[in-house]
N, C-alpha and C. Protein backbone atom coordinates (compact mmCIF):
# COMPACT_ATOMS: atom_id res chain seq x y z
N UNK A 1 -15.92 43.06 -61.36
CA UNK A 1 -16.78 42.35 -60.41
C UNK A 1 -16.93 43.18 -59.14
N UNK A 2 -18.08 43.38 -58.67
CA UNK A 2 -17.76 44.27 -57.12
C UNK A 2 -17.99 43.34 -56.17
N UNK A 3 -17.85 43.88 -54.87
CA UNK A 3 -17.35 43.29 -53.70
C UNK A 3 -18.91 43.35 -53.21
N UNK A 4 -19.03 42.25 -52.66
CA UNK A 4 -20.19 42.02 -51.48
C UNK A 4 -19.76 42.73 -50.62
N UNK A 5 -21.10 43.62 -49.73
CA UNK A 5 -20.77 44.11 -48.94
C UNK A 5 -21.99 43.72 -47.63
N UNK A 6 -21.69 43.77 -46.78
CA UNK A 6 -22.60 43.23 -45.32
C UNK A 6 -23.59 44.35 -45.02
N UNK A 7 -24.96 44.41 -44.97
CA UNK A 7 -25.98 45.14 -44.59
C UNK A 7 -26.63 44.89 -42.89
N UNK A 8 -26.96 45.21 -42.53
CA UNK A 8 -27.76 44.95 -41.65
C UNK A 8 -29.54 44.94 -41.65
N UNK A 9 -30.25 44.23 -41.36
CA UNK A 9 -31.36 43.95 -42.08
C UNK A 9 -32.59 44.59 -40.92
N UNK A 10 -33.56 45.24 -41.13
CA UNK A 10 -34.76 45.71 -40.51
C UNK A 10 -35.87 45.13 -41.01
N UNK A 11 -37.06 44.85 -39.80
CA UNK A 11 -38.03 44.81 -39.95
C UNK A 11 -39.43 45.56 -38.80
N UNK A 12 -40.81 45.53 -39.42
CA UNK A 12 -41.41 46.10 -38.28
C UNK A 12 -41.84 44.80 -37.31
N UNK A 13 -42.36 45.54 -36.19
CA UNK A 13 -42.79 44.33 -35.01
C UNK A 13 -43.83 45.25 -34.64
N UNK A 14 -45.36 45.06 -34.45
CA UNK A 14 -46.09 45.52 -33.89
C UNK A 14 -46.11 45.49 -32.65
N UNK A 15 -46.05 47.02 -32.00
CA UNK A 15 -46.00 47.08 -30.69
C UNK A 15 -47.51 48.33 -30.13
N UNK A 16 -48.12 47.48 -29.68
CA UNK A 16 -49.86 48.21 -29.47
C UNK A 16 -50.42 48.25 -31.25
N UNK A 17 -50.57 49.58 -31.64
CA UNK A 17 -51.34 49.97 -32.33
C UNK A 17 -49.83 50.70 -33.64
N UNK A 18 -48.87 50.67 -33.04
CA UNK A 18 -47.59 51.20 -33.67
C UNK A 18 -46.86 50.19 -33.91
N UNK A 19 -45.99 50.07 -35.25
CA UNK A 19 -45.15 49.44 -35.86
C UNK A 19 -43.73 49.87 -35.39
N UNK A 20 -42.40 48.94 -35.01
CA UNK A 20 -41.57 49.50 -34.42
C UNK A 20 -40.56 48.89 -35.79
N UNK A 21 -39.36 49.51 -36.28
CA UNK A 21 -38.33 49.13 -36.68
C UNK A 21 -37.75 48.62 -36.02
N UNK A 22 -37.10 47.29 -35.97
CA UNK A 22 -36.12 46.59 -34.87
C UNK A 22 -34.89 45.65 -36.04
N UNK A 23 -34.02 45.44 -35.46
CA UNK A 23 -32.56 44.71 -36.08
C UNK A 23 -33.35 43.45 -36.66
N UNK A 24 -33.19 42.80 -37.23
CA UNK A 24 -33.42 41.83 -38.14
C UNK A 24 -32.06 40.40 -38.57
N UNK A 25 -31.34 41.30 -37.70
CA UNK A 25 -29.83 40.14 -38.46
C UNK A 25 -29.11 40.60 -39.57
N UNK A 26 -28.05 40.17 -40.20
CA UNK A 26 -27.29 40.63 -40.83
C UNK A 26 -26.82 39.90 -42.33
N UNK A 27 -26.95 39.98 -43.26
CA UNK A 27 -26.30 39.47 -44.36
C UNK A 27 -25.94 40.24 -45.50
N UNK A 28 -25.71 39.87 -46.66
CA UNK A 28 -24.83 40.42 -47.88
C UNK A 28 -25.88 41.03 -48.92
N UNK A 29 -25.53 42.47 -49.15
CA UNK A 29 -25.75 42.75 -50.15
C UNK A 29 -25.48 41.79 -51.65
N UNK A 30 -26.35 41.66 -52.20
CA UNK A 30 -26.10 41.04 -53.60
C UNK A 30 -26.51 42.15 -54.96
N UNK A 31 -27.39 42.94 -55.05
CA UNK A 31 -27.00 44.13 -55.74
C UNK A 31 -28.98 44.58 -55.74
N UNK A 32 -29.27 45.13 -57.01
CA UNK A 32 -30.72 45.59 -56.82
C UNK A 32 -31.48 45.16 -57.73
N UNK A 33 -32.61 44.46 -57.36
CA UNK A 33 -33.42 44.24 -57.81
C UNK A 33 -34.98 45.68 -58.16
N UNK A 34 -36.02 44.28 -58.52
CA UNK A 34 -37.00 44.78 -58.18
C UNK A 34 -38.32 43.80 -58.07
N UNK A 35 -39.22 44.84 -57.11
CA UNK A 35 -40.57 44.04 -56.82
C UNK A 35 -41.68 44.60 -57.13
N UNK A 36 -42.95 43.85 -56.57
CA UNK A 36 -44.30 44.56 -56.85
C UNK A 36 -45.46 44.48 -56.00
N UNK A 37 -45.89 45.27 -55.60
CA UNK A 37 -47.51 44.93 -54.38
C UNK A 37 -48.72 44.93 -55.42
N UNK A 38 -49.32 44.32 -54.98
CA UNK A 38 -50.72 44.01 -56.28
C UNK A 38 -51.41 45.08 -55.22
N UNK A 39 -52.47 45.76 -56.12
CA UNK A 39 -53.20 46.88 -55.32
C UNK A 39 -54.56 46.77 -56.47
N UNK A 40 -55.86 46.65 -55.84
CA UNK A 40 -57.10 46.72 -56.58
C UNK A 40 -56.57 47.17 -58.47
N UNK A 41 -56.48 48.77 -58.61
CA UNK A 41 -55.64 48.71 -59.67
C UNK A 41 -54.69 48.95 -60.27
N UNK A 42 -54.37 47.48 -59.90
CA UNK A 42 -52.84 46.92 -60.33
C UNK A 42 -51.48 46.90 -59.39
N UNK A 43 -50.72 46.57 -60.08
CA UNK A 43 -49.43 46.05 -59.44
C UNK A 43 -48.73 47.47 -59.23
N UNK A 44 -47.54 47.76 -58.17
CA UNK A 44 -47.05 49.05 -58.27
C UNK A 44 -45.60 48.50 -57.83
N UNK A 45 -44.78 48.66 -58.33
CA UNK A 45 -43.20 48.53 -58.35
C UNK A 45 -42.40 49.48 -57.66
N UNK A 46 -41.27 48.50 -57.34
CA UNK A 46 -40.59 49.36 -56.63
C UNK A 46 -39.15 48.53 -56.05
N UNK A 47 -37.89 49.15 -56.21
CA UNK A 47 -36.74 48.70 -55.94
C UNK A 47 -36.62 47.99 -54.70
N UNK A 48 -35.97 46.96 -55.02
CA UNK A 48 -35.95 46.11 -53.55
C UNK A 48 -34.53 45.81 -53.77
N UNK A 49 -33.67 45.46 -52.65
CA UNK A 49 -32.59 45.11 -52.56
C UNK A 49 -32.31 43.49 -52.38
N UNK A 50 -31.41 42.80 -53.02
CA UNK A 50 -31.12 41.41 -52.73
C UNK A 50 -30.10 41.46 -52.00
N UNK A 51 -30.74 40.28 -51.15
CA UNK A 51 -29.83 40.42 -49.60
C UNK A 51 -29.73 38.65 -49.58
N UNK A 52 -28.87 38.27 -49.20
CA UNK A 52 -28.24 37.02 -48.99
C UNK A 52 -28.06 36.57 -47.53
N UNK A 53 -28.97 35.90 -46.75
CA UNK A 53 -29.09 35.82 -44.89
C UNK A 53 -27.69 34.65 -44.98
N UNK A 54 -27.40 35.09 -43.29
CA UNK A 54 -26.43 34.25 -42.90
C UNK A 54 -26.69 32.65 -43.37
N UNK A 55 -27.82 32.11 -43.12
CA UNK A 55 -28.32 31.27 -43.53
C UNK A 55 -28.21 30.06 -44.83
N UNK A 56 -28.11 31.27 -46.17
CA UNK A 56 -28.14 30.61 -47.35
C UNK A 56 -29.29 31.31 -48.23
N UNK A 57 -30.36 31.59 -47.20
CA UNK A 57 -31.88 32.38 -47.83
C UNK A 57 -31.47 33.64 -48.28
N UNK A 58 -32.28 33.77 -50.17
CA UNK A 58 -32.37 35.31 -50.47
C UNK A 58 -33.64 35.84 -50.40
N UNK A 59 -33.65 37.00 -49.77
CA UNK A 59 -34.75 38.04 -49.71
C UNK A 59 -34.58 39.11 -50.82
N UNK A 60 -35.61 39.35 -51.12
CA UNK A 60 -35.93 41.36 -51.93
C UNK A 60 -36.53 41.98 -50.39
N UNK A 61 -35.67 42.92 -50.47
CA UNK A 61 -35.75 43.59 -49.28
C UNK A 61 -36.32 45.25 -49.58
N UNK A 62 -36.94 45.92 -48.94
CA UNK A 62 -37.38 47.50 -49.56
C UNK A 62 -35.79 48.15 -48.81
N UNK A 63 -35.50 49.19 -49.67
CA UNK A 63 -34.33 49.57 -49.68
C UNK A 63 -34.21 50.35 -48.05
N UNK A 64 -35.29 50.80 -47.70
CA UNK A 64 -35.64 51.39 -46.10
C UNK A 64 -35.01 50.78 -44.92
N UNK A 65 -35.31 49.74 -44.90
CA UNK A 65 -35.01 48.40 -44.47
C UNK A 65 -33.26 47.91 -44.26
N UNK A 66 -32.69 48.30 -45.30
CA UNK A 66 -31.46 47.98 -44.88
C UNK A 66 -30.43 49.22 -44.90
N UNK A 67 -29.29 49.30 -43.73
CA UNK A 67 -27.86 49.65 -43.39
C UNK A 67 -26.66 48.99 -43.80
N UNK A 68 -26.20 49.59 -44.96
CA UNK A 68 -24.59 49.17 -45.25
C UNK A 68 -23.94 49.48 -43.76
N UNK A 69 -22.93 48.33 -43.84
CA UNK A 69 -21.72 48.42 -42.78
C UNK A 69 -20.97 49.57 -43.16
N UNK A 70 -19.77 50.00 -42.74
CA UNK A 70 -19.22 50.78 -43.14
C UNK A 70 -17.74 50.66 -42.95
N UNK A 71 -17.01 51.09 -44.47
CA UNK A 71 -16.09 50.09 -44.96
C UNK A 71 -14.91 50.85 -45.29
N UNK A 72 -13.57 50.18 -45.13
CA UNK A 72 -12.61 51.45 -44.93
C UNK A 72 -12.14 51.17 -45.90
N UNK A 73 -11.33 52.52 -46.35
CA UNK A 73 -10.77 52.63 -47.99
C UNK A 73 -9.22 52.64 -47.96
């Protein structure tokens, strides 16, 4: 079984005409999925991460997007 581990979560915020990366909050890795953007033709895939919010809510997250904590051995 592996261990949940705590990510830290990103998103963009439009600032003018530029998209900014900013903190998002923090929850649990749950392991990897995957997703899809529909595009004229067709769908295009791509690994997303399941993330578990403090909350209770799961997201697919793009793997960009999130920072593992960092964890001592």
């Amino acid at each position: 079984m592996s261990t949940l581990r705590r990510v830290l979560v990103f998103k963009y915020e439009r600032q003018g005409n530029a998209g900014v990366k900013v903190a998002d909050g923090f929850g649990m890795f749950l392991g990897w999925g995957c997703d899809y953007e529909e595009f004229e033709s067709g769908p295009g895939n791509f690994t997303a991460a399941i993330v578990e919010r403090c909350d209770g809510d799961v997201e697919l997250i793009h793997p960009s997007l999130i920072v593992f904590e960092e964890t001592s051995v």
